[in-house]
PDB file of N, CA and C in Angstrom:
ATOM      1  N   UNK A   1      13.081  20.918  45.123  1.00  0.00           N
ATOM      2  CA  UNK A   1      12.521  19.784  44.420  1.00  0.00           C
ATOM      3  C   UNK A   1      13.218  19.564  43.074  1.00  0.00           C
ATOM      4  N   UNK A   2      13.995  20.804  42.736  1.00  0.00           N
ATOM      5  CA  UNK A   2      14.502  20.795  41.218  1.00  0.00           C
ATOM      6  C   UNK A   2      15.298  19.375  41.552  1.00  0.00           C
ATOM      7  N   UNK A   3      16.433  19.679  42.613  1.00  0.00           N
ATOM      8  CA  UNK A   3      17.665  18.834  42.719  1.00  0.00           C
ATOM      9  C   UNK A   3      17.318  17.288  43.395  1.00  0.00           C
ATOM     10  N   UNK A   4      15.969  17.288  43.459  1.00  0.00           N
ATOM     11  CA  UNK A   4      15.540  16.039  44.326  1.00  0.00           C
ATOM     12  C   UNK A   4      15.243  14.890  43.047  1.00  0.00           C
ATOM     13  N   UNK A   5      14.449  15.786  42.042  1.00  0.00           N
ATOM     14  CA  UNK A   5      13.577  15.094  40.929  1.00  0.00           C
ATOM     15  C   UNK A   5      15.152  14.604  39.968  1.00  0.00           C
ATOM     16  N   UNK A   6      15.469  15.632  39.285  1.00  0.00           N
ATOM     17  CA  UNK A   6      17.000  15.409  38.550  1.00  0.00           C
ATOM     18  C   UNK A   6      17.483  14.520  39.276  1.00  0.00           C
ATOM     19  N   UNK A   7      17.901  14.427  40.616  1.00  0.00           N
ATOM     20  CA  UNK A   7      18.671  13.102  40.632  1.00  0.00           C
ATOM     21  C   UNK A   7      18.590  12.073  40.531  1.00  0.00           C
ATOM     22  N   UNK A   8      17.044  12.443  41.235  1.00  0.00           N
ATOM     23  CA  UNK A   8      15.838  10.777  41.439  1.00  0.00           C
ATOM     24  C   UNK A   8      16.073   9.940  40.261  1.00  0.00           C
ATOM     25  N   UNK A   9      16.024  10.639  38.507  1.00  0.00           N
ATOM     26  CA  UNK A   9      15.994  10.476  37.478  1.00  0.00           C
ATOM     27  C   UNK A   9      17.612  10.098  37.005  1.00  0.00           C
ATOM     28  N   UNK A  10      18.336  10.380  37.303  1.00  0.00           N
ATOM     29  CA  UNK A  10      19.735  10.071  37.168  1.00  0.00           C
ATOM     30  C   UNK A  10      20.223   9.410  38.112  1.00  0.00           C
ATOM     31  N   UNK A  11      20.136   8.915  38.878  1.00  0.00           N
ATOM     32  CA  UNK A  11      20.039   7.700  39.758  1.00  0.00           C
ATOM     33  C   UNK A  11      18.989   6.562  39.180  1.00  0.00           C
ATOM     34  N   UNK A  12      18.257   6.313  38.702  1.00  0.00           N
ATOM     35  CA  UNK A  12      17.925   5.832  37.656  1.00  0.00           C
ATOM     36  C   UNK A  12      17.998   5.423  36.214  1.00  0.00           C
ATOM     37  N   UNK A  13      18.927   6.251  36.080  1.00  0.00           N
ATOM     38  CA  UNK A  13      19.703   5.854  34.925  1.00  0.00           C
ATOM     39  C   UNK A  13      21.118   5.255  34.813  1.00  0.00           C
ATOM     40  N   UNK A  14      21.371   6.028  35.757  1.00  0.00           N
ATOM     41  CA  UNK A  14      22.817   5.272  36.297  1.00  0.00           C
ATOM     42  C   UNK A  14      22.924   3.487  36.586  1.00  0.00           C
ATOM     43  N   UNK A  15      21.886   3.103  37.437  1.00  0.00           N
ATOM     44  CA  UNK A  15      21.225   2.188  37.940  1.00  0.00           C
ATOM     45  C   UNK A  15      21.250   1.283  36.691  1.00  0.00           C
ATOM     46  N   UNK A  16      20.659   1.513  36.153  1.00  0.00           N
ATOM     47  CA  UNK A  16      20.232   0.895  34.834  1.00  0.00           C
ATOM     48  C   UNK A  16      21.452   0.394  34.316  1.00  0.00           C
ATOM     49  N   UNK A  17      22.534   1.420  33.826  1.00  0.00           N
ATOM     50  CA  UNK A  17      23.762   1.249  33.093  1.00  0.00           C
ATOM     51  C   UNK A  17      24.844   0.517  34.259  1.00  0.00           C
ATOM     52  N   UNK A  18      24.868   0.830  35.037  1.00  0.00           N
ATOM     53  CA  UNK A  18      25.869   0.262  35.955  1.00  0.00           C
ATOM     54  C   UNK A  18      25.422  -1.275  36.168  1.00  0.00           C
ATOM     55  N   UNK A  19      24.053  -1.505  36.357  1.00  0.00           N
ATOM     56  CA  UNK A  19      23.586  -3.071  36.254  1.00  0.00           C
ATOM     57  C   UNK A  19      23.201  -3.618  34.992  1.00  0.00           C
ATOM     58  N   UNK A  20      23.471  -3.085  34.199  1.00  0.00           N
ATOM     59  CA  UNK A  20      23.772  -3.836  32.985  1.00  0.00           C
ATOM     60  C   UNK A  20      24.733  -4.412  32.696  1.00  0.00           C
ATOM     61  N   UNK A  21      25.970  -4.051  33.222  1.00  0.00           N
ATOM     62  CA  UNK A  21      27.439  -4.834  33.204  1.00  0.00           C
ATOM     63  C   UNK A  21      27.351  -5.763  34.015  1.00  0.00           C
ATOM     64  N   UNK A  22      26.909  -5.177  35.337  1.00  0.00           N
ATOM     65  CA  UNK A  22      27.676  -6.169  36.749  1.00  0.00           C
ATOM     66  C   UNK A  22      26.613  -6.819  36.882  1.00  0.00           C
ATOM     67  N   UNK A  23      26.878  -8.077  37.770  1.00  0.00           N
ATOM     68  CA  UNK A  23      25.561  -8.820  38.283  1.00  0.00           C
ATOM     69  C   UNK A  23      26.030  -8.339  39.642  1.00  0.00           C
ATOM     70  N   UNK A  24      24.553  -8.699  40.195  1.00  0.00           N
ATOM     71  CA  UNK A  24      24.876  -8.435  41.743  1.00  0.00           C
ATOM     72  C   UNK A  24      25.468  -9.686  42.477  1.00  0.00           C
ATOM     73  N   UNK A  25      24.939 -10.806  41.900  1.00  0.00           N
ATOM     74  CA  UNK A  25      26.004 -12.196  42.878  1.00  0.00           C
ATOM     75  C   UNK A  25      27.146 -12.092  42.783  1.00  0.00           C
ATOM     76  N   UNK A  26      27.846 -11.196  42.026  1.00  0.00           N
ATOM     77  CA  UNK A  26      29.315 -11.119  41.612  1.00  0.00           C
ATOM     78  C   UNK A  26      29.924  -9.741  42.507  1.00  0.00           C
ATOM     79  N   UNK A  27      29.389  -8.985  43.202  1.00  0.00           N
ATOM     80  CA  UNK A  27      30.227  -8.078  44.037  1.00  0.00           C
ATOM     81  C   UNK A  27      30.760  -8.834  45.496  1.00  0.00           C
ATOM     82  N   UNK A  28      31.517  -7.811  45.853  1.00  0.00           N
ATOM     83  CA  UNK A  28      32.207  -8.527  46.890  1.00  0.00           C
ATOM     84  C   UNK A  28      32.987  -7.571  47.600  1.00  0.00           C
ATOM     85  N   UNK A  29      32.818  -7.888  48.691  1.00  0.00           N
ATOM     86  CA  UNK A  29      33.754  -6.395  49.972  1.00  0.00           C
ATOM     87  C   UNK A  29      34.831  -6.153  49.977  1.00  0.00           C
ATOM     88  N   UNK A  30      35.693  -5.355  49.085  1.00  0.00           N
ATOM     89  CA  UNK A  30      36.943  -5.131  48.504  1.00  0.00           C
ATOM     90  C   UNK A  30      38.006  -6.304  48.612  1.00  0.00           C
ATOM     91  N   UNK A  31      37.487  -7.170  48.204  1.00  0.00           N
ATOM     92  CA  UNK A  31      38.089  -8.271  47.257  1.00  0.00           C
ATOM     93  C   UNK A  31      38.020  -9.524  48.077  1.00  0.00           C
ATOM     94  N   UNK A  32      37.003  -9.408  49.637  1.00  0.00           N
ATOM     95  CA  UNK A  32      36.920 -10.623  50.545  1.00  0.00           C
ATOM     96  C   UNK A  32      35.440 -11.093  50.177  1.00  0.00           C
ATOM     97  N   UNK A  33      34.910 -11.488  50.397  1.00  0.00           N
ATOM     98  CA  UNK A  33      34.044 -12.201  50.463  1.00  0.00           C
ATOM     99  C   UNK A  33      32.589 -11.878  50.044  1.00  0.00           C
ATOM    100  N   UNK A  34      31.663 -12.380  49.300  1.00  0.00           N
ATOM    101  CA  UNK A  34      30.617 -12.137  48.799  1.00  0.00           C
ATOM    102  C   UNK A  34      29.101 -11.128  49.567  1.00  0.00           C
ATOM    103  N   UNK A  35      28.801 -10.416  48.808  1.00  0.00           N
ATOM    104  CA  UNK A  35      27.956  -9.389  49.950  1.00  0.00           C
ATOM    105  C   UNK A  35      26.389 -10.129  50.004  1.00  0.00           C
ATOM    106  N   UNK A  36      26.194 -10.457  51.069  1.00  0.00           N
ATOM    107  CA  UNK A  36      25.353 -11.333  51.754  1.00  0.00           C
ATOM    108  C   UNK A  36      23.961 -10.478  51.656  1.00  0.00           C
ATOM    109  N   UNK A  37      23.297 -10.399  49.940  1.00  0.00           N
ATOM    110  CA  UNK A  37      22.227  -9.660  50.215  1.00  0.00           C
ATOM    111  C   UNK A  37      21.545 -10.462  49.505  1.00  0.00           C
ATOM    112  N   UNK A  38      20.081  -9.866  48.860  1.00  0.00           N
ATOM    113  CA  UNK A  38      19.523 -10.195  48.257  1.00  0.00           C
ATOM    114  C   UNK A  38      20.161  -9.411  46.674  1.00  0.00           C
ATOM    115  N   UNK A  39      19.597  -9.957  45.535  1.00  0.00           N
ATOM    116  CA  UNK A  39      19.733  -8.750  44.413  1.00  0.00           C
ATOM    117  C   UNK A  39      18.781  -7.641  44.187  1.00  0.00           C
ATOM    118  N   UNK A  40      17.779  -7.621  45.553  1.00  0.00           N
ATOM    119  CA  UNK A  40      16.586  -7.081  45.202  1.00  0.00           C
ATOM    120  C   UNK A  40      17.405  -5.614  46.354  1.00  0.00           C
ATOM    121  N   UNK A  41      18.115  -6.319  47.448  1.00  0.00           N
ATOM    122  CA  UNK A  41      18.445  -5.006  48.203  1.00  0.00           C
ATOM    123  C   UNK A  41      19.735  -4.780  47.847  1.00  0.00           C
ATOM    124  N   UNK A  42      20.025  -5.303  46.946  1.00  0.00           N
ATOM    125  CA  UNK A  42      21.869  -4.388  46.629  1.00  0.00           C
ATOM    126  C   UNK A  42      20.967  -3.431  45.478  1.00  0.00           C
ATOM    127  N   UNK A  43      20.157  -3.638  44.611  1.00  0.00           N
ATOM    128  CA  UNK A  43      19.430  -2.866  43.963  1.00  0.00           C
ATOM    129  C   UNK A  43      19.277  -2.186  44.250  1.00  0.00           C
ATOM    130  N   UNK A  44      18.438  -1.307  45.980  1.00  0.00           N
ATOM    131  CA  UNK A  44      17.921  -0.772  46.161  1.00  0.00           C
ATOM    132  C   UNK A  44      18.817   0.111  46.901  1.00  0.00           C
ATOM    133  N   UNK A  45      20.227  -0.764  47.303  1.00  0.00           N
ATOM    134  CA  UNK A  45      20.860  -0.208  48.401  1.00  0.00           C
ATOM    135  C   UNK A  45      21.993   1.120  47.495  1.00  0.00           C
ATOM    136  N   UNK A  46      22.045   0.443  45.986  1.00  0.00           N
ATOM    137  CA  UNK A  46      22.924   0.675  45.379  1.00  0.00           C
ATOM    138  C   UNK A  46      22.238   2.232  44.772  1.00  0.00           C
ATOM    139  N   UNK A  47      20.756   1.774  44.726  1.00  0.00           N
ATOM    140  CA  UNK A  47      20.452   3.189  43.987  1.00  0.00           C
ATOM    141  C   UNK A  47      19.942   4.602  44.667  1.00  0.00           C
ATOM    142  N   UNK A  48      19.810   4.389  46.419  1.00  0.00           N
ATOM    143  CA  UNK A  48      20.024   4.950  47.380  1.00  0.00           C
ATOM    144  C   UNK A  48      21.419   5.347  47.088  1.00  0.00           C
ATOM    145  N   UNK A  49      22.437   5.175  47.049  1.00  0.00           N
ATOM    146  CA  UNK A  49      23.823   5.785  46.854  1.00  0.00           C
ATOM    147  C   UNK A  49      24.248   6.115  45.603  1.00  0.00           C
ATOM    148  N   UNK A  50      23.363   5.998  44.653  1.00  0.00           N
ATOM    149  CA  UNK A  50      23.349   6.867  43.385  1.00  0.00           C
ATOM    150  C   UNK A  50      22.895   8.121  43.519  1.00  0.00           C
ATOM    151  N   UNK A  51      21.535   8.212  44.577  1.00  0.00           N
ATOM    152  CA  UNK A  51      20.672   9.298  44.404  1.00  0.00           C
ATOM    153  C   UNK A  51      21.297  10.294  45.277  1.00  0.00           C
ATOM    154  N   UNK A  52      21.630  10.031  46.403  1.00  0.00           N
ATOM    155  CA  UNK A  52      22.764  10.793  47.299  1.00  0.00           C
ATOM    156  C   UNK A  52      23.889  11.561  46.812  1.00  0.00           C
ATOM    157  N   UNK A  53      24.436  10.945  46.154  1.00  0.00           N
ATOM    158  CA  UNK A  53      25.730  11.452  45.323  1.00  0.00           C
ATOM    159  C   UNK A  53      25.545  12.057  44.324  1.00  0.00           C
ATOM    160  N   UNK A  54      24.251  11.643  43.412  1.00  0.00           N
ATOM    161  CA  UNK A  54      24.101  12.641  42.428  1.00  0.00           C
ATOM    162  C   UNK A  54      23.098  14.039  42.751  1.00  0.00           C
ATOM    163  N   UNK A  55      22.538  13.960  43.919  1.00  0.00           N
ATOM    164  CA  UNK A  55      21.376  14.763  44.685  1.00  0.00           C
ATOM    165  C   UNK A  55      22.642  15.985  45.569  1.00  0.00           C
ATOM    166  N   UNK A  56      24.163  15.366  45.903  1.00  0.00           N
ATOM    167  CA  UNK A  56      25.015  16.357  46.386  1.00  0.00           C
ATOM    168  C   UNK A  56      25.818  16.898  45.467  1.00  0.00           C
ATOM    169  N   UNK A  57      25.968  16.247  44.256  1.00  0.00           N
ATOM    170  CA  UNK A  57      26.765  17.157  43.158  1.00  0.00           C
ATOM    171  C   UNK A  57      25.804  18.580  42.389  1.00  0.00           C
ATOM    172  N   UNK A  58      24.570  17.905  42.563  1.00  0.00           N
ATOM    173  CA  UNK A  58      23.068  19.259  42.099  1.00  0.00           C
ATOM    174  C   UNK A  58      23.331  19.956  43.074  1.00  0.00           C
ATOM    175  N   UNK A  59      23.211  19.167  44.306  1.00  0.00           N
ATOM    176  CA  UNK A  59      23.367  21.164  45.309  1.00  0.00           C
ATOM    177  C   UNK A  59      23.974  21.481  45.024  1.00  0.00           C
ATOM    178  N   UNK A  60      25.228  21.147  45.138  1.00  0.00           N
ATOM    179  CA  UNK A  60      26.516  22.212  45.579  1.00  0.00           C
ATOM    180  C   UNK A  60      26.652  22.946  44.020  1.00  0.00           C
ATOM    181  N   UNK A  61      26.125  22.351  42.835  1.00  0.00           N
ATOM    182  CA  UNK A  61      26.064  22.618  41.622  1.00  0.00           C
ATOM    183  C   UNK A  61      25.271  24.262  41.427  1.00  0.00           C
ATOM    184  N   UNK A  62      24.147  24.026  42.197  1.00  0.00           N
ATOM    185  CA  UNK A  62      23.116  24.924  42.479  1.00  0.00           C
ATOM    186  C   UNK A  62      23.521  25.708  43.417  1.00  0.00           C
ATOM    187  N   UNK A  63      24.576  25.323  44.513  1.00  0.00           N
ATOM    188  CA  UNK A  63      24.858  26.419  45.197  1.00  0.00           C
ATOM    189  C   UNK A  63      25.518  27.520  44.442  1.00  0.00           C
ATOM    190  N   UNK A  64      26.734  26.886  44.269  1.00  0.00           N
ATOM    191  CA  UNK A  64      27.859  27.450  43.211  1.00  0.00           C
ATOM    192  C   UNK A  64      27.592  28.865  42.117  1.00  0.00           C
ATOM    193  N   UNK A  65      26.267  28.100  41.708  1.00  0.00           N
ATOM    194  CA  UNK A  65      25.424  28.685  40.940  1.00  0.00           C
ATOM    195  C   UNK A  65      24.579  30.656  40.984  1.00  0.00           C
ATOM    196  N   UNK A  66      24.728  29.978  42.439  1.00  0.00           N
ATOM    197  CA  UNK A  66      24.012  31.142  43.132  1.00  0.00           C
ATOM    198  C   UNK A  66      24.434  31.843  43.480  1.00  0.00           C
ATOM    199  N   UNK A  67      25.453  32.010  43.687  1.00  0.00           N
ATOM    200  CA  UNK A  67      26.536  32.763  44.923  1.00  0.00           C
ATOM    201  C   UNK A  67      26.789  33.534  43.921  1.00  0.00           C
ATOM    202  N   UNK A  68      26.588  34.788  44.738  1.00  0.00           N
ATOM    203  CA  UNK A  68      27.141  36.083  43.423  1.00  0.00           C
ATOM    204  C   UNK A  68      28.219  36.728  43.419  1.00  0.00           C
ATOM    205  N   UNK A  69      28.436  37.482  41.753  1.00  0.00           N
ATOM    206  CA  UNK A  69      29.281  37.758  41.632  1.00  0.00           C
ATOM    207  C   UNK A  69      30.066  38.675  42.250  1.00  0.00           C
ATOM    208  N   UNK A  70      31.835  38.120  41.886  1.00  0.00           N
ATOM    209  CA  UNK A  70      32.741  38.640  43.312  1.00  0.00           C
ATOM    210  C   UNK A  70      33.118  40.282  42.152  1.00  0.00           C
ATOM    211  N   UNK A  71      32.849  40.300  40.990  1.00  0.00           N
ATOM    212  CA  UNK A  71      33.091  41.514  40.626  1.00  0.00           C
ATOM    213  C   UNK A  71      32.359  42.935  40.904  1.00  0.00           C
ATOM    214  N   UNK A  72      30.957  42.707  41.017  1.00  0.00           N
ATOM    215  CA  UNK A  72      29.966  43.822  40.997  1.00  0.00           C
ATOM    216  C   UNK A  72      30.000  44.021  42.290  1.00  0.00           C
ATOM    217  N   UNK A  73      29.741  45.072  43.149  1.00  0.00           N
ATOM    218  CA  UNK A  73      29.939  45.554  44.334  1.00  0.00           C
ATOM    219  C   UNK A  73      27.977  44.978  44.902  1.00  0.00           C
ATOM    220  N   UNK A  74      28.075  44.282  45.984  1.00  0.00           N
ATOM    221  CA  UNK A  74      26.820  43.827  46.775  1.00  0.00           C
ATOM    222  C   UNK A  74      25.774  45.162  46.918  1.00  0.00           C
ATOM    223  N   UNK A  75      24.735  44.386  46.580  1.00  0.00           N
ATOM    224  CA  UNK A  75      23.972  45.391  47.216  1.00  0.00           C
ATOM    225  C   UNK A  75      23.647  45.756  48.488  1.00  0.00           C
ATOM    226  N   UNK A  76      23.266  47.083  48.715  1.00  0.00           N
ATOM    227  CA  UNK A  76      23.952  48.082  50.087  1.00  0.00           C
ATOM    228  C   UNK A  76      22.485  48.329  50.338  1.00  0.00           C
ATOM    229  N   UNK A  77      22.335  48.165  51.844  1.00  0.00           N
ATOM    230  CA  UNK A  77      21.029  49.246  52.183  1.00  0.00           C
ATOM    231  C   UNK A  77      21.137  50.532  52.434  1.00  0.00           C
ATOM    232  N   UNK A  78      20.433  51.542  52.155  1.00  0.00           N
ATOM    233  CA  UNK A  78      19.682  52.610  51.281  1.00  0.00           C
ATOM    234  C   UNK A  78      20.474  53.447  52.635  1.00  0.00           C
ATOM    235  N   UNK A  79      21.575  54.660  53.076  1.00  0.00           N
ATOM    236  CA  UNK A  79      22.398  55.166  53.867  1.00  0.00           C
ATOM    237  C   UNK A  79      23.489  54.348  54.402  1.00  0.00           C
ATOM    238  N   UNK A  80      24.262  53.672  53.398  1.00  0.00           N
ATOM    239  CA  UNK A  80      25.130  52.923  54.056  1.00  0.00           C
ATOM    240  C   UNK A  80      26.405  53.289  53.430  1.00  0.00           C
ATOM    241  N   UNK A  81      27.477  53.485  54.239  1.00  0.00           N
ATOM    242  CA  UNK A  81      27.672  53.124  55.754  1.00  0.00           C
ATOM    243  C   UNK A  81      27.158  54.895  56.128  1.00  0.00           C
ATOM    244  N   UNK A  82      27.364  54.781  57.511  1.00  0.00           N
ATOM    245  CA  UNK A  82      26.894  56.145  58.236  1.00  0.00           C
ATOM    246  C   UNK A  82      28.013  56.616  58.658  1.00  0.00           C
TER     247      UNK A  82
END
C-alpha cells in the first residue's frame, strides 16, 4: 500500500503540472491527427499512465531496496552445510 498511496499522490501531482502547460484539444498521435477524446478522458487516461509508471519506479525502487547485501555472508540454517 506504501507504493500504491505514493504514487496515487504523485500521479496527481504530476497531472496537475503537466496540464497546466498543455491543453488537451491540442495533443495529437505523433504528429497526425487530433486524439478523438473527451478532456475529461485524456484526463483520466493520462493520469492512469502517470500512476503506473510512477507505481513501477516505487517497486522496483522498493525492490532494489530490499535485496541484501552482496557483502555480508546470507544467513545459513543452523548445521549447514553437512
Amino acid at each position: 500500500m506504501a507504493v500504491a498511496w505514493s504514487s496515487f499522490l504523485a500521479a496527481g501531482v504530476m497531472e496537475a503540472l503537466v496540464f497546466a502547460v498543455v491543453d488537451p484539444g491540442d495533443l495529437r498521435w505523433f504528429g497526425a491527427g487530433p486524439i478523438e477524446l473527451s478532456a475529461q478522458a485524456i484526463y483520466t487516461v493520462s493520469f492512469l499512465i502517470f500512476w503506473g509508471v510512477v507505481a513501477l519506479g516505487a517497486s522496483v525502487a522498493l525492490l532494489l531496496a530490499g535485496l541484501p547485501d552482496e557483502s555480508r555472508p546470507a544467513a545459513q540454517a543452523p548445521g549447514w552445510p553437512r
